[in-house]
N, C-alpha and C. Protein backbone atom coordinates (compact mmCIF):
# COMPACT_ATOMS: atom_id res chain seq x y z
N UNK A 1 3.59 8.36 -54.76
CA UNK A 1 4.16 7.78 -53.55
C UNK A 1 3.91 6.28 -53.60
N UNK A 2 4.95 5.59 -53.49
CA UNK A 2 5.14 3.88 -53.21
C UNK A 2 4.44 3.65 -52.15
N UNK A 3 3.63 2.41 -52.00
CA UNK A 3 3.80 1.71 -50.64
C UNK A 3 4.32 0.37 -50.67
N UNK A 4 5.40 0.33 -51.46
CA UNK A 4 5.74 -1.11 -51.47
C UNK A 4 7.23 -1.02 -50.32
N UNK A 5 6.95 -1.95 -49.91
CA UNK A 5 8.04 -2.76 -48.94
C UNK A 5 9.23 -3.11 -49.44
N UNK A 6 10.33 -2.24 -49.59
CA UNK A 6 11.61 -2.17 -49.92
C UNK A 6 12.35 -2.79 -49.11
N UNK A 7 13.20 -4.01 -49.89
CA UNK A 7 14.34 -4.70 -49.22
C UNK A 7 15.48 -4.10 -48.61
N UNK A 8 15.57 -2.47 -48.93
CA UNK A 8 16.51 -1.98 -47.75
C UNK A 8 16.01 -1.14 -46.53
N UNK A 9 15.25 -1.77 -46.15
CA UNK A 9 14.25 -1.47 -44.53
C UNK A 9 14.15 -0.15 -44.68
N UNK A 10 13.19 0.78 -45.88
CA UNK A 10 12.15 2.06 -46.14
C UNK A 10 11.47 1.74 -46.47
N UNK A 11 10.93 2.16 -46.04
CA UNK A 11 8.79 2.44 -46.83
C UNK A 11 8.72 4.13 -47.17
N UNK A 12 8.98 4.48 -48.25
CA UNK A 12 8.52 5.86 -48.77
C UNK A 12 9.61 6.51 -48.01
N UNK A 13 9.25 7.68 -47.09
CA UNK A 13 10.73 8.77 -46.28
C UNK A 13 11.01 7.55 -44.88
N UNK A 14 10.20 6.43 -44.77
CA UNK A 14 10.55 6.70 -43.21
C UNK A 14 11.17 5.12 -43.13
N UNK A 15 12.49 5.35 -42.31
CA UNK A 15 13.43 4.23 -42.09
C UNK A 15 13.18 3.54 -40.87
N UNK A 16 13.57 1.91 -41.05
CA UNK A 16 12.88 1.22 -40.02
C UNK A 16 14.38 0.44 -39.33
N UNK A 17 13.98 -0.05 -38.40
CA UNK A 17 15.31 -0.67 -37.83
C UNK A 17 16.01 -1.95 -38.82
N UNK A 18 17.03 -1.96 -39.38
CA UNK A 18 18.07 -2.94 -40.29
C UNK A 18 18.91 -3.35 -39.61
N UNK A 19 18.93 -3.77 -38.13
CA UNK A 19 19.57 -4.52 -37.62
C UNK A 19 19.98 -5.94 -38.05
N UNK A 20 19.11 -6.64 -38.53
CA UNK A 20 18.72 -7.88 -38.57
C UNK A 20 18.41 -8.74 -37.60
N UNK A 21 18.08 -8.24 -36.57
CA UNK A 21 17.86 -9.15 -35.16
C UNK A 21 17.09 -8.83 -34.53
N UNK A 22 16.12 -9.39 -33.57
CA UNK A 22 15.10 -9.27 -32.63
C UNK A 22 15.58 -8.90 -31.27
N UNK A 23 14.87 -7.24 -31.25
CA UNK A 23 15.41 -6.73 -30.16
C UNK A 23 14.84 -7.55 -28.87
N UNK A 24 15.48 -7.91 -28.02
CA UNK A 24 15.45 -8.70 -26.61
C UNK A 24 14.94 -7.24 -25.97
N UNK A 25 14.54 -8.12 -24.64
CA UNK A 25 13.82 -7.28 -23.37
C UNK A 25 14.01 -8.15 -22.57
N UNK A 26 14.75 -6.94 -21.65
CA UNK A 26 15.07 -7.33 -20.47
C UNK A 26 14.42 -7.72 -18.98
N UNK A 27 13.92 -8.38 -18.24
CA UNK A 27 13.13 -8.26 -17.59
C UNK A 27 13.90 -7.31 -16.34
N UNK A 28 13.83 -6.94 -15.58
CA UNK A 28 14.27 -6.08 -14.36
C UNK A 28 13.67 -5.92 -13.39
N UNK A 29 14.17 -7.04 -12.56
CA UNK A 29 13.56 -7.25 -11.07
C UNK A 29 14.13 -6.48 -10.13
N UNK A 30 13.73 -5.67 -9.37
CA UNK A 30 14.44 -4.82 -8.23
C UNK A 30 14.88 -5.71 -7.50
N UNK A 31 16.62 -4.89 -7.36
CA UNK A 31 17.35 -5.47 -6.73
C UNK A 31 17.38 -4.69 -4.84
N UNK A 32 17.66 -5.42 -4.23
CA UNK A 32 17.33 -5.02 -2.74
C UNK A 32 18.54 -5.80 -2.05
N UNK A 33 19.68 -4.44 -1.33
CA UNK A 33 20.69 -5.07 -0.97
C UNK A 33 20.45 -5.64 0.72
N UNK A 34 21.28 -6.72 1.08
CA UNK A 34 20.85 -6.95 2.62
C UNK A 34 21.15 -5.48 3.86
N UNK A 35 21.35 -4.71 3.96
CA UNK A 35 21.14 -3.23 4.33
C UNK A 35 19.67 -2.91 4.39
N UNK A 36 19.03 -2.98 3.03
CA UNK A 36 17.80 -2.50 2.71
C UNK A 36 16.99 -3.61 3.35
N UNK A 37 17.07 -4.81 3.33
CA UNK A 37 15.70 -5.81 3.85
C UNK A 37 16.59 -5.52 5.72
N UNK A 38 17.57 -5.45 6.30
CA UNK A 38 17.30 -5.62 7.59
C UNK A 38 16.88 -4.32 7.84
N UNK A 39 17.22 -3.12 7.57
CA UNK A 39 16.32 -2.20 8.06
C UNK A 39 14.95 -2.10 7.85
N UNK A 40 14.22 -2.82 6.77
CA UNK A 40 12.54 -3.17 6.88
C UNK A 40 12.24 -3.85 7.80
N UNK A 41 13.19 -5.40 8.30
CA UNK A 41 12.88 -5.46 8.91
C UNK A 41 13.26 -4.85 10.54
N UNK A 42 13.76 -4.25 10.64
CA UNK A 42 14.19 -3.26 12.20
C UNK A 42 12.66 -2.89 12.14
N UNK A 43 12.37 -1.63 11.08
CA UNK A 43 10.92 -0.86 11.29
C UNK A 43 9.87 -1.96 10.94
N UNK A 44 9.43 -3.00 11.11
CA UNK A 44 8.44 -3.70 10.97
C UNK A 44 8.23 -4.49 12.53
N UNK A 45 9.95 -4.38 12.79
CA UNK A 45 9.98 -4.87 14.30
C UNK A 45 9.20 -3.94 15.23
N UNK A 46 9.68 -2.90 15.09
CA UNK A 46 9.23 -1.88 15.65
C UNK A 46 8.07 -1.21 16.05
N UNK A 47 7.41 -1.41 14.96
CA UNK A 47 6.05 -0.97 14.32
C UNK A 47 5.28 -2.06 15.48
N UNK A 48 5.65 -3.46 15.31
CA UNK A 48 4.53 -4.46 16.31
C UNK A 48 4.67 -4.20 17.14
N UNK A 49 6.32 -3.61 17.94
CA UNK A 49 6.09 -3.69 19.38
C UNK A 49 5.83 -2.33 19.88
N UNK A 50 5.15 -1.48 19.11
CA UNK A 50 4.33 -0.07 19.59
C UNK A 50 2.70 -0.28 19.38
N UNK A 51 2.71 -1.14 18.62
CA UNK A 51 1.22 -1.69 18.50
C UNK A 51 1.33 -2.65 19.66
N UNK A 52 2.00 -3.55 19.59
CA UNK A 52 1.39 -4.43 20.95
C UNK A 52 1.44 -3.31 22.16
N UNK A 53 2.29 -2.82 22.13
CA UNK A 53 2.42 -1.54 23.48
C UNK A 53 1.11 -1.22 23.56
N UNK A 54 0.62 -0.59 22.53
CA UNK A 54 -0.56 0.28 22.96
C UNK A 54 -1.79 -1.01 23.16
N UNK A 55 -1.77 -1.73 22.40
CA UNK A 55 -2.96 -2.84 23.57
C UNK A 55 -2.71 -3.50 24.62
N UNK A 56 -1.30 -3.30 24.67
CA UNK A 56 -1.31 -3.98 26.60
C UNK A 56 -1.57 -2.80 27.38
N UNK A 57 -1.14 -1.21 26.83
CA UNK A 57 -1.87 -0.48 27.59
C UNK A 57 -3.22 -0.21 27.96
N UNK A 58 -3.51 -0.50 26.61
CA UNK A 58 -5.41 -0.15 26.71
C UNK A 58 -6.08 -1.77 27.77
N UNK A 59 -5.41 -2.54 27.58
CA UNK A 59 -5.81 -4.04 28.29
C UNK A 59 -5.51 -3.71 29.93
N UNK A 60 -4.66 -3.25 29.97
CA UNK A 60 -4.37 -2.89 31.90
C UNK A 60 -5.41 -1.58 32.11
N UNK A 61 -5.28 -0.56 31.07
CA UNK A 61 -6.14 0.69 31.43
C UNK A 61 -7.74 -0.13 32.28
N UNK A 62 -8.56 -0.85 31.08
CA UNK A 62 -9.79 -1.23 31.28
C UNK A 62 -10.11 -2.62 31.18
N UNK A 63 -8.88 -3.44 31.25
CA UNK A 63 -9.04 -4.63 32.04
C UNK A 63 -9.77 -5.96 30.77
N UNK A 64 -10.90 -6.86 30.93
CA UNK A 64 -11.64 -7.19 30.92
C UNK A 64 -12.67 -7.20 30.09
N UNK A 65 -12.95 -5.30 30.67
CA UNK A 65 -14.01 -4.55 30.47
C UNK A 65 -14.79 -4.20 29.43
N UNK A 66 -13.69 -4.11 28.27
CA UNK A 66 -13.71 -3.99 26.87
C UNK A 66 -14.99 -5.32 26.13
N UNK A 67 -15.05 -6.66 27.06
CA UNK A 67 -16.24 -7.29 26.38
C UNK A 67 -17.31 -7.54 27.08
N UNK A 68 -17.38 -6.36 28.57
CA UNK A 68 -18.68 -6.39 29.12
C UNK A 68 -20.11 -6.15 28.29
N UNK A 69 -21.12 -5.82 28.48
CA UNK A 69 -22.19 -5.48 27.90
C UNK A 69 -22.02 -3.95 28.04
N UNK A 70 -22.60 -3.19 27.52
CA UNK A 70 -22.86 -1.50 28.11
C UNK A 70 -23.77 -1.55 29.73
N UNK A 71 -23.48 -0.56 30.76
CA UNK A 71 -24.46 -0.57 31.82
C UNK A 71 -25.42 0.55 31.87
N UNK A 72 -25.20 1.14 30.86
CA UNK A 72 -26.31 2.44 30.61
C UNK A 72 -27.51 2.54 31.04
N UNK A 73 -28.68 3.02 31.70
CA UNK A 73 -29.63 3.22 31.99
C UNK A 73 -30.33 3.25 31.11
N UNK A 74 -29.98 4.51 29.95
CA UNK A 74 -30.52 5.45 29.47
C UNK A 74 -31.10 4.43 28.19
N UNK A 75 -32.17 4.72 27.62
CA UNK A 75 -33.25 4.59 26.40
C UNK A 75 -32.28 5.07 24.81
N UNK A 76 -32.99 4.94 24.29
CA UNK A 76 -32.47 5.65 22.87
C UNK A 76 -34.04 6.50 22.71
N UNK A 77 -33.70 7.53 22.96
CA UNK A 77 -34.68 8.46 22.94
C UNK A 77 -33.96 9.96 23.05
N UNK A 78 -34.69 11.42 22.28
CA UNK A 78 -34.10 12.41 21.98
C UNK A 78 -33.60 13.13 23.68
N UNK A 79 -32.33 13.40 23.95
CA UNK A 79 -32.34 14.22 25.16
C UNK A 79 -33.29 15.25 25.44
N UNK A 80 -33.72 15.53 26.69
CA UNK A 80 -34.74 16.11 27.64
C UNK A 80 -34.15 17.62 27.86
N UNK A 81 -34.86 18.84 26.75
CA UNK A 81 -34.24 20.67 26.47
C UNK A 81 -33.85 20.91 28.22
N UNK A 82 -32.79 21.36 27.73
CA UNK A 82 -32.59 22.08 29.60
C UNK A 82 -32.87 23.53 29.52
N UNK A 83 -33.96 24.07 29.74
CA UNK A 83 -34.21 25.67 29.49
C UNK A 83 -34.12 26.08 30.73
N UNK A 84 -33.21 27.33 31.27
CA UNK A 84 -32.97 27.77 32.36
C UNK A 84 -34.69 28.88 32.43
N UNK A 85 -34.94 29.07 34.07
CA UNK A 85 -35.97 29.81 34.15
C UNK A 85 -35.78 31.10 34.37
């Protein structure tokens, strides 16, 4: 068996490309028709104004309140067994 490099593009059984030219590559950027970007943006519209919804709800629910301190009494200590008698 040869391993010499034959001028008609074989090496031993196995054939190599004899085009004579350097295969190109294509780059392929996704294409996105205007259909496709205004409906992203419809649901992106959308999306904020159910998020803002729900914090102007939670903002009227409790006001303020949300950066009071806690008014808890209670310790950090294990709860007190409630055993019926």
């Amino acid at each position: 068996m040869s391993s010499d490099n034959k001028a008609d593009g074989t090496l031993g059984n196995f054939k190599f490309n004899t085009v004579g030219r350097e295969e190109a590559t294509e780059v392929l950027r996704p294409q996105m028709d205007p259909a496709t970007k205004m409906r992203n943006f419809i649901i992106a519209l959308v999306a904020a104004a159910v998020l803002a919804a729900i914090v102007w709800a939670g903002f009227q629910k409790s006001g303020s309140d949300i950066f009071k301190a806690p008014e808890d009494g209670r310790g950090f200590e294990a709860p007190q067994p409630n055993i019926p008698n």
